[in-house]
Protein backbone atom coordinates (compact mmCIF):
# COMPACT_ATOMS: atom_id res chain seq x y z
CA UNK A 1 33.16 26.96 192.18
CA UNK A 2 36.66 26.96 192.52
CA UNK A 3 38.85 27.74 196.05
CA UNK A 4 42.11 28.08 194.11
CA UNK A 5 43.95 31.10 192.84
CA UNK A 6 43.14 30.36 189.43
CA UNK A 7 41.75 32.21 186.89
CA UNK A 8 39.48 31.04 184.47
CA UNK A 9 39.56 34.36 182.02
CA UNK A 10 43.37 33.97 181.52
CA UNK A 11 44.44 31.94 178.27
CA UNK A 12 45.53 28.59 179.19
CA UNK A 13 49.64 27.54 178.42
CA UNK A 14 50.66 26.50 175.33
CA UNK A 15 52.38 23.50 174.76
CA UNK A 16 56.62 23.54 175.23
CA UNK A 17 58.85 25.16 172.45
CA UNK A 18 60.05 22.67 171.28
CA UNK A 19 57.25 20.83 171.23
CA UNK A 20 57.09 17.26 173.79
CA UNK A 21 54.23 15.65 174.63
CA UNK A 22 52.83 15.98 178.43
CA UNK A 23 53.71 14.16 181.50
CA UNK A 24 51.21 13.33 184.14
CA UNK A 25 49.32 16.22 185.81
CA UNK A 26 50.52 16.89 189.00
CA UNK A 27 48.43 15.67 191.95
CA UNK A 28 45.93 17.96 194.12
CA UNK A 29 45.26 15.21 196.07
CA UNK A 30 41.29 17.25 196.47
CA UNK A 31 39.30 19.47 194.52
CA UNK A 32 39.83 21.84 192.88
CA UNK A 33 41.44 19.48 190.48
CA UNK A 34 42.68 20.36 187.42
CA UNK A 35 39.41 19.22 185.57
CA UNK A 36 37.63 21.54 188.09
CA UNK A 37 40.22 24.65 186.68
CA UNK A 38 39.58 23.15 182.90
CA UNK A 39 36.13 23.64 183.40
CA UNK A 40 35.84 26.94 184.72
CA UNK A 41 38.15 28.03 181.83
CA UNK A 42 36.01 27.09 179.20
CA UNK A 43 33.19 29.86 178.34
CA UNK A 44 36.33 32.61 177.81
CA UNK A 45 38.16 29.96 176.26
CA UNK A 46 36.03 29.12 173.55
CA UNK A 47 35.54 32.91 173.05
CA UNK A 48 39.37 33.41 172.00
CA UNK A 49 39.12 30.70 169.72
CA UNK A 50 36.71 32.22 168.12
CA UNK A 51 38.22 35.60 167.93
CA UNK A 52 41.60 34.47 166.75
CA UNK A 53 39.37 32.54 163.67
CA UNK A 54 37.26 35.79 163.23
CA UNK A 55 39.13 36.76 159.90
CA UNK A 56 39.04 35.71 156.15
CA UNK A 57 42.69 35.21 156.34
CA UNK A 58 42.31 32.78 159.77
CA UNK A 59 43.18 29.17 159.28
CA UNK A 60 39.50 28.45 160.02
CA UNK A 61 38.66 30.49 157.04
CA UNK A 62 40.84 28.41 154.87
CA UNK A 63 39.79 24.79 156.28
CA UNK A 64 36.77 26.19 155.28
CA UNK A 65 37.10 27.40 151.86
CA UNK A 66 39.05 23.50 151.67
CA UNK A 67 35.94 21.98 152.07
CA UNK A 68 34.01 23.71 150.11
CA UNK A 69 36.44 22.90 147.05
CA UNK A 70 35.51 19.21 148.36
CA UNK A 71 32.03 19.67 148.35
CA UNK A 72 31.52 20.90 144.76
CA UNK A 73 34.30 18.28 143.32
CA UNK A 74 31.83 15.81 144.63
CA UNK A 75 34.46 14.43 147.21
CA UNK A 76 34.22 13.46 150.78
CA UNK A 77 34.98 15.10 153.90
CA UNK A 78 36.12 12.88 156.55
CA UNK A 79 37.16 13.51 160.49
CA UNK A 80 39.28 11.66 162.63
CA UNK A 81 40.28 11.40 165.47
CA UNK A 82 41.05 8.72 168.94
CA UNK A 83 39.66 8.64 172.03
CA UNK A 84 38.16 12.12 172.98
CA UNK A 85 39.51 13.27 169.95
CA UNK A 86 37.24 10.77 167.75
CA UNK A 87 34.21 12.16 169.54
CA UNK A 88 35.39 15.29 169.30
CA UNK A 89 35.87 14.40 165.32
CA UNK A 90 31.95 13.02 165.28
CA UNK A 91 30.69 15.90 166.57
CA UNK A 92 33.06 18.34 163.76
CA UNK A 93 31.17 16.54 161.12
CA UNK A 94 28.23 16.98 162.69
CA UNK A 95 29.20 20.95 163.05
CA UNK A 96 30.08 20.49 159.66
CA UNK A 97 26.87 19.08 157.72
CA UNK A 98 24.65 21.79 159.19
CA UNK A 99 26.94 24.40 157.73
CA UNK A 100 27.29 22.55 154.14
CA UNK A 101 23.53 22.09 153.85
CA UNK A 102 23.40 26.02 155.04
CA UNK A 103 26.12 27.31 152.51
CA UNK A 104 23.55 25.00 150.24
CA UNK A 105 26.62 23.24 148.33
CA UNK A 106 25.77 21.23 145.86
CA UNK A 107 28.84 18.86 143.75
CA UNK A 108 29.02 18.16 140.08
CA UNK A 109 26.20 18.80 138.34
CA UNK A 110 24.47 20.65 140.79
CA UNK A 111 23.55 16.66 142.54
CA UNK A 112 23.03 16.56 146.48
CA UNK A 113 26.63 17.29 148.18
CA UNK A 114 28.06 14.43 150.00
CA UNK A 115 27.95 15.17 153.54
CA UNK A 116 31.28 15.27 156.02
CA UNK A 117 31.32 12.03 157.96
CA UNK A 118 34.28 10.70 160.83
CA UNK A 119 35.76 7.66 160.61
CA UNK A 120 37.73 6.17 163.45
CA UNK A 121 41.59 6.80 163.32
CA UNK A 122 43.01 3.01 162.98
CA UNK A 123 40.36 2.27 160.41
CA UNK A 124 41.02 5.17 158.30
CA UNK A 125 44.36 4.25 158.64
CA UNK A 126 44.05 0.81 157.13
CA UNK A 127 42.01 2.04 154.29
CA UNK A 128 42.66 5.65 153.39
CA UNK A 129 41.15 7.59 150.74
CA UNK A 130 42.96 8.75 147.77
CA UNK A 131 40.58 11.88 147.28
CA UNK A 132 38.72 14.27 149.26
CA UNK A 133 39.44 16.26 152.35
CA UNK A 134 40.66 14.13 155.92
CA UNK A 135 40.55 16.45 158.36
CA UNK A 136 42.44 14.76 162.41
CA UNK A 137 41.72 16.04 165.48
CA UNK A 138 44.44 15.37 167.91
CA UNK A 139 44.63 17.57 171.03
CA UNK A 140 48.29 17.54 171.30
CA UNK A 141 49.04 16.17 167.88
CA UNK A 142 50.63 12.68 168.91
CA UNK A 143 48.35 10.46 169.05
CA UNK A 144 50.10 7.55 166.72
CA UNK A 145 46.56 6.24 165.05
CA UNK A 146 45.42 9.42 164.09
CA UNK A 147 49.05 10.44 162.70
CA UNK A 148 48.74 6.93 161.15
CA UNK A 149 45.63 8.00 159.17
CA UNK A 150 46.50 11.32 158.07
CA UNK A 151 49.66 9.94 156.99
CA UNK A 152 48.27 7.31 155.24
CA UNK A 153 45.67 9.82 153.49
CA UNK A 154 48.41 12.20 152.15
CA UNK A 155 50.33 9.09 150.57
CA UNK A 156 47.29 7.87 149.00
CA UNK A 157 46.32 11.55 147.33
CA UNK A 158 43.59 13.37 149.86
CA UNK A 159 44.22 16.54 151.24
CA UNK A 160 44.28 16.48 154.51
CA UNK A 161 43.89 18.98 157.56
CA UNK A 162 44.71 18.85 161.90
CA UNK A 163 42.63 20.96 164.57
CA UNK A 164 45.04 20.82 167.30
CA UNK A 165 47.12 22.96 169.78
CA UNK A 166 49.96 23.99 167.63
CA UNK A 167 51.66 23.77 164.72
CA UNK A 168 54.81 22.28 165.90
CA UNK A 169 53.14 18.75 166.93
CA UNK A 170 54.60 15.86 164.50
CA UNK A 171 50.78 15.38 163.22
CA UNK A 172 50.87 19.21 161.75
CA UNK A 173 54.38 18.04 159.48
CA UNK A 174 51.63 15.60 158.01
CA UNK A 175 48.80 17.95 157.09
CA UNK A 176 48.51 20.66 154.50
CA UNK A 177 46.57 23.00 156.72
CA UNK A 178 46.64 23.20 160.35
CA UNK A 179 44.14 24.91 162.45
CA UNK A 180 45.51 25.79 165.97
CA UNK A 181 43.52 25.87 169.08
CA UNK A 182 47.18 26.97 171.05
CA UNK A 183 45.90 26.88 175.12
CA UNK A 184 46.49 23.19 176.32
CA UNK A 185 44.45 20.88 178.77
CA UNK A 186 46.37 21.23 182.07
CA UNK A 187 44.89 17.35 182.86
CA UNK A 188 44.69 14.10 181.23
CA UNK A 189 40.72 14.01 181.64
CA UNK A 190 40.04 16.06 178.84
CA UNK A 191 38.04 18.57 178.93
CA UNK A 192 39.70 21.38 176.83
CA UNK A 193 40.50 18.74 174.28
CA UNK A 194 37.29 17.73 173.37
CA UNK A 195 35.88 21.67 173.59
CA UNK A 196 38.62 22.84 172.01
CA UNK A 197 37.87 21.62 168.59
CA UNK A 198 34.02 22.13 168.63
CA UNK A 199 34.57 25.93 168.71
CA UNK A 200 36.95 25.64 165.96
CA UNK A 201 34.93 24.10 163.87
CA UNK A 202 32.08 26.02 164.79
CA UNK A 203 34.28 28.69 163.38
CA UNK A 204 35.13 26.69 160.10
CA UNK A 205 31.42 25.95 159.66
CA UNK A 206 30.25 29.54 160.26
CA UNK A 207 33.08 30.65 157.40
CA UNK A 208 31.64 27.93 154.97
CA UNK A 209 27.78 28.79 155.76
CA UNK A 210 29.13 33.05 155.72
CA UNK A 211 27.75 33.64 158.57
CA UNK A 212 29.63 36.26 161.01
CA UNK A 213 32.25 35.18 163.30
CA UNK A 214 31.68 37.92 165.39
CA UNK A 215 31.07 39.52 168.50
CA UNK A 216 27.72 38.22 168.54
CA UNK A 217 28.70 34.63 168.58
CA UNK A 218 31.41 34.87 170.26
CA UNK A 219 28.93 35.97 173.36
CA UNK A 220 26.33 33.38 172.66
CA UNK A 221 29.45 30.63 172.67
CA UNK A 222 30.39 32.00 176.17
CA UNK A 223 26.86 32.29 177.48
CA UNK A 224 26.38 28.88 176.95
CA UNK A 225 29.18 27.34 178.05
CA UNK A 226 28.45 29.40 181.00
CA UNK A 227 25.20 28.39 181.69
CA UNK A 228 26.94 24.62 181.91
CA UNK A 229 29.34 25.54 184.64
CA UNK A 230 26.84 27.21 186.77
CA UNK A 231 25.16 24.10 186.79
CA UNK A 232 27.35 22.99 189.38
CA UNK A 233 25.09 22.31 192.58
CA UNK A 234 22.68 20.44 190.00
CA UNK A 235 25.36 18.14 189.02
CA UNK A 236 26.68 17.87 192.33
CA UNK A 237 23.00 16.51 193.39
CA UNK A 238 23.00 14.32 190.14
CA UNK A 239 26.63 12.70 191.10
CA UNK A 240 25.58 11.93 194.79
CA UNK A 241 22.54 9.63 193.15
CA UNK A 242 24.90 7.79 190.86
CA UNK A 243 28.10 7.50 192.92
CA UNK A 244 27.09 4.15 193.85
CA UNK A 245 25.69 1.98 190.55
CA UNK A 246 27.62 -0.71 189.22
CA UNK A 247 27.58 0.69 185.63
CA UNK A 248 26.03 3.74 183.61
CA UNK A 249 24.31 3.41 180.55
CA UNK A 250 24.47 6.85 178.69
CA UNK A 251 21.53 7.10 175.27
CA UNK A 252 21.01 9.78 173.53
CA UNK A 253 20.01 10.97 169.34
CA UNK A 254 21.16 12.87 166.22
CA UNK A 255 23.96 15.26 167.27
CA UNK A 256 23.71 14.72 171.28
CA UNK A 257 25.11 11.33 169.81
CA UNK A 258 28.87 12.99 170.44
CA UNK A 259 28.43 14.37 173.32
CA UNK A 260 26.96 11.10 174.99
CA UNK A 261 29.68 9.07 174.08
CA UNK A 262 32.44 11.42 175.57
CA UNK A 263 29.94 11.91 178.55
CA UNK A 264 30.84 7.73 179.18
CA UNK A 265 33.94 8.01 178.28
CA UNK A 266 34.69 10.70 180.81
CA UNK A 267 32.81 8.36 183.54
CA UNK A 268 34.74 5.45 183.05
CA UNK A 269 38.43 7.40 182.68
CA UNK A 270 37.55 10.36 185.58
CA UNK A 271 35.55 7.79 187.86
CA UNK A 272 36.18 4.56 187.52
CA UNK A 273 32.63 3.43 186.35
CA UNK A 274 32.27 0.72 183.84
CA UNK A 275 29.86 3.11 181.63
CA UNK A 276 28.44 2.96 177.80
CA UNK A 277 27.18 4.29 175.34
CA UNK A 278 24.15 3.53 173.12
CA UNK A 279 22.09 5.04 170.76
CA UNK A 280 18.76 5.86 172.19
CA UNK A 281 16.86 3.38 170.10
CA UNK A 282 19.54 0.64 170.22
CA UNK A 283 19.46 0.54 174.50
CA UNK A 284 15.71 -1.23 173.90
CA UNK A 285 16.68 -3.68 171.75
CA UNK A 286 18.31 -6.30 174.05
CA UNK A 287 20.28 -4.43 175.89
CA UNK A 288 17.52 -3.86 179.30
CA UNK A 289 18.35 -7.44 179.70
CA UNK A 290 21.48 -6.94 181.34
CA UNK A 291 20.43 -3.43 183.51
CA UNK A 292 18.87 -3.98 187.31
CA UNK A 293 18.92 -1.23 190.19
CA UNK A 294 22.33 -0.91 190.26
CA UNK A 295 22.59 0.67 186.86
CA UNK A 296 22.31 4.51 186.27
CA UNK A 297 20.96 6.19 182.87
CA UNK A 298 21.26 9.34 181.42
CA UNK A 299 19.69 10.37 178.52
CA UNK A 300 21.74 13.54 176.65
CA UNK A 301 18.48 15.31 174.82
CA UNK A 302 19.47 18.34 173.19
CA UNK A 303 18.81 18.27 169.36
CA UNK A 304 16.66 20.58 168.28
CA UNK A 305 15.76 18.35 164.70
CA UNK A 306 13.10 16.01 164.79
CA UNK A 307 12.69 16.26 168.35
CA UNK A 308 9.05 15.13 168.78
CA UNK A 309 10.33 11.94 167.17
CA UNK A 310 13.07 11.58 169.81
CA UNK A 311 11.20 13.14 172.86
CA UNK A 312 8.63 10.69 172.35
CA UNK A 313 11.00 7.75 171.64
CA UNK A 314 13.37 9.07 174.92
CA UNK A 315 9.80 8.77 177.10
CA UNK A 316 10.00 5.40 176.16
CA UNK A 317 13.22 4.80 177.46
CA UNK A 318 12.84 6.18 180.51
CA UNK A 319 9.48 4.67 181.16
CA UNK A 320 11.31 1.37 180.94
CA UNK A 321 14.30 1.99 182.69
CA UNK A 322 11.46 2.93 185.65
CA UNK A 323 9.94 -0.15 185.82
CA UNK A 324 13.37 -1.78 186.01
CA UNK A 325 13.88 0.65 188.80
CA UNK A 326 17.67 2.15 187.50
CA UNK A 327 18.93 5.58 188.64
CA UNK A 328 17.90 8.06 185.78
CA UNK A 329 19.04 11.29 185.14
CA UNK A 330 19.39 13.45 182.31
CA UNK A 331 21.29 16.52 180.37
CA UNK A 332 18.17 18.37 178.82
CA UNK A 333 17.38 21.75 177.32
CA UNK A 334 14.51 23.99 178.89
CA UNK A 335 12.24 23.28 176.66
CA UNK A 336 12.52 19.79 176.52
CA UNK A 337 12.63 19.63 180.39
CA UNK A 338 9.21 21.01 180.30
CA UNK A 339 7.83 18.54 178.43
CA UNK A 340 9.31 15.47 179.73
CA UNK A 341 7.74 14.40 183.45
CA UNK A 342 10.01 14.79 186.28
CA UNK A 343 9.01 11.53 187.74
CA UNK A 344 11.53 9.93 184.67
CA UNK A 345 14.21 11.37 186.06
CA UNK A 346 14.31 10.84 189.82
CA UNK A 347 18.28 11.19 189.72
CA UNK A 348 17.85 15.12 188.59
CA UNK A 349 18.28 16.75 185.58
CA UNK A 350 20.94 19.42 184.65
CA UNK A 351 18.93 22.17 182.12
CA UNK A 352 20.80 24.06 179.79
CA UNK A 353 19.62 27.24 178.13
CA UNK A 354 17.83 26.48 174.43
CA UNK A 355 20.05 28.95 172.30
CA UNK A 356 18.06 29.48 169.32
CA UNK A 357 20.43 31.89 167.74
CA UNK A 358 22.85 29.22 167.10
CA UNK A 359 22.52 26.44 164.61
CA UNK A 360 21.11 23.15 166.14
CA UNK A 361 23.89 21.07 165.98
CA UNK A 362 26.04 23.79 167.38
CA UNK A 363 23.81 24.55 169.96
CA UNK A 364 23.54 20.67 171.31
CA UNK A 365 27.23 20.47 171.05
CA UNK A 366 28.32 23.57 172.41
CA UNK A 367 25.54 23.19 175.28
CA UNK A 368 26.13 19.74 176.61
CA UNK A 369 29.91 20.18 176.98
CA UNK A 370 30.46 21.84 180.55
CA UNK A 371 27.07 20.28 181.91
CA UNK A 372 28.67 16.30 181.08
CA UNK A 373 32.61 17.65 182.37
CA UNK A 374 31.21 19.06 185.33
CA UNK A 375 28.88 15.76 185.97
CA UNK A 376 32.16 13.51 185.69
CA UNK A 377 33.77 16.16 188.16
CA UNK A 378 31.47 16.17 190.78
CA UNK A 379 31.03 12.15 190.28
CA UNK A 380 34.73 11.26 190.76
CA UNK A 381 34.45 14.11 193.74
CA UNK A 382 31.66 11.82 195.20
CA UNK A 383 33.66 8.48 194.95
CA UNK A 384 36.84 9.79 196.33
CA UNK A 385 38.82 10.00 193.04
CA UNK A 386 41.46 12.44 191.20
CA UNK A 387 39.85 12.05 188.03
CA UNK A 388 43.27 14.07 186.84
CA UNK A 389 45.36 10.98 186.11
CA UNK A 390 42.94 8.86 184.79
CA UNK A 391 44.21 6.31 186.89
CA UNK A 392 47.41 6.03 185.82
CA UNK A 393 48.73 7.25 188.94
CA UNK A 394 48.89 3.02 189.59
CA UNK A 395 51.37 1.26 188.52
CA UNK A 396 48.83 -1.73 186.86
CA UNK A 397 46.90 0.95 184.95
CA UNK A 398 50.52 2.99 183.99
CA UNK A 399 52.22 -0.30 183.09
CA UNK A 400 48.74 -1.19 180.75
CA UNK A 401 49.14 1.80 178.49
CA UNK A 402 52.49 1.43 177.98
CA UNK A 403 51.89 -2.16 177.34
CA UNK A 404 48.93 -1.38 174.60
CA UNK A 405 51.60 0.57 172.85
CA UNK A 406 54.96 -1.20 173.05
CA UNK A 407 55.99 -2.58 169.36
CA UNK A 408 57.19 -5.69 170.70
């Protein structure tokens, strides 16, 4: 995919010793950007993560065993996180649930454990808990909200926990465990950063449920990451049909939930699209009124739970977007893609393998990450924009952030 000399099998840099946050990525000016390189990187990638969590004495291993000791005190398990990072949180609990229902954890009394949920950052901030287990995730382990929370968490008596790129962030000096992912995104359109800690916690869970973290995962991580980035032509065909709607409407169910929200995120931040996010049910319950032929949909359909429920409901939704005549499209698994007509998806469909040897929410997780990175990619390709910067490149859009955050 790439014309560049990189090379997506080498580890990625590590953030600067001492530690400083990043500046903005240099400009390419044309692809390959550095979300093209990000991409391509991933599948190996997420196969060192894995093998530097492999061991009991990894930190994956102990966030593990931490909540565990949660689980069976009857506390709660929360992750946080902003921005990528807080859909990159959702889908850790999500990770996370499947492998505490797996490990079949029960808490006092042998009642039904209380499953890990996320919480945004500047809510958990304002009210912390004063037990339990907060686990942040924070690519570069900055971000001030999600510091906020953790700090707030430890004051008020939680344990608390970072997935992030190294230890020597500020957010680490505020957690008692610290899980590091150590390669950093080389652009501000993160793609690493929201991968990153899905494979760590895909180690965590597999630790909590005792299931290998081995060779054998480590290939079936790759593979399907894989499978996403050769995808490319598909996606490219995909982008070309909604390069030119006025907004995209992204719906999807159970754990593809995560994954559709960063998939509008991305949109809006790589290409400029007003985009959101809804719940597959919610979009037809008021919200068609707004939508015309100028709006694009695509439906993220992964989950392998209850999925005659939400194949039927997601037939639904695209039968009514048709009539309305929007741009549809769609992020599907074979199977599913065999079920659901073509003629409901006249914008193309990117298929991703079914990976049955991997637990559901894993495999929905895992499998939708390249295919919605390399969609933004070849969308912001298609409208002429360095989805690198995420605009901040201009002044307006430069000045606004540092606006949002000035104290005064």
């Amino acid at each position: 995919m790439s014309t560049s000399t990189f090379d997506p099998t080498a580890p990625l840099p590590g953030p600067p010793d001492p530690w400083q946050s990043t500046t903005q990525p240099s400009r390419r000016g044309s692809p390959p950007f550095h979300m093209t390189d990000m991409i391509e990187a991933e599948p190996a990638l997420g196969a060192r993560i894995l093998a530097r969590n492999e061991d009991a004495g990894s930190a994956a291993s102990a966030l593990a065993a931490a909540v565990a000791r949660t689980v069976r005190a009857g506390g709660q398990v929360v992750v946080t996180g902003c921005g990528t990072s807080e859909h990159a949180a959702q889908a850790v609990a999500e990770i996370l649930r499947e492998a505490v229902r797996s490990a079949g954890l029960t808490g006092p009394g042998g009642i039904a454990a209380r499953m890990p949920v996320s919480e945004q950052a500047l809510e958990l901030s304002l009210d912390p808990p004063s037990t339990g287990l907060v686990i942040a995730v924070s690519h570069e382990g900055a971000t001030a909200a999600t510091n906020a929370a953790l700090k707030a968490s430890r004051d008020t008596g939680a344990r608390t926990a970072l997935i992030t790129v190294t230890d020597r962030s500020p957010g680490a000096e505020l957690a008692h465990i610290v899980l590091e992912t150590e390669e950093l995104d080389q652009g501000w359109c993160h793609t690493i950063g929201y991968l990153s800690p899905l494979v760590a916690a895909v180690a965590v869970g597999a630790h909590l449920a005792r299931r290998p973290v081995d060779e054998d995962l480590r290939t079936s991580v790759r593979n399907l990451l894989q499978a996403g980035v050769d995808r490319a032509s598909i996606a490219e065909a995909v982008a070309a049909r909604l390069a030119g709607v006025r907004q995209v409407l992204v719906i999807a169910s159970g754990a593809d939930r995560p994954a559709g929200r960063e998939l509008a995120l991305k949109i809006e931040e790589g290409t400029w699209i007003p985009a959101t996010y809804r719940d597959l049910e919610t979009f037809l319950h008021g919200h068609l009124a707004a939508t015309d032929a100028r709006t694009g949909l695509v439906l993220v359909l992964t989950d392998r739970e209850r999925r005659d429920e939400r194949m039927e409901r997601a037939r639904g939704a695209l039968r009514a977007a048709q009539v309305i005549g929007m741009e549809t499209a769609a992020i599907l698994t074979s199977d599913i893609a065999a079920d659901l007509p073509t003629e409901l998806t006249p914008a193309g469909r990117i298929v991703i393998p079914e990976a049955p040897g991997l637990p559901s929410p894993v495999a929905a997780l895992i499998g939708t990450a390249t295919p919605l990175q390399l969609l933004t990619e070849r969308l912001a390709r298609a409208r002429g924009v360095d989805p690198d910067p995420i605009h901040r490149d201009v002044d307006a859009y430069r000045e606004a952030a540092a606006a949002a955050d000035d104290p005064d």
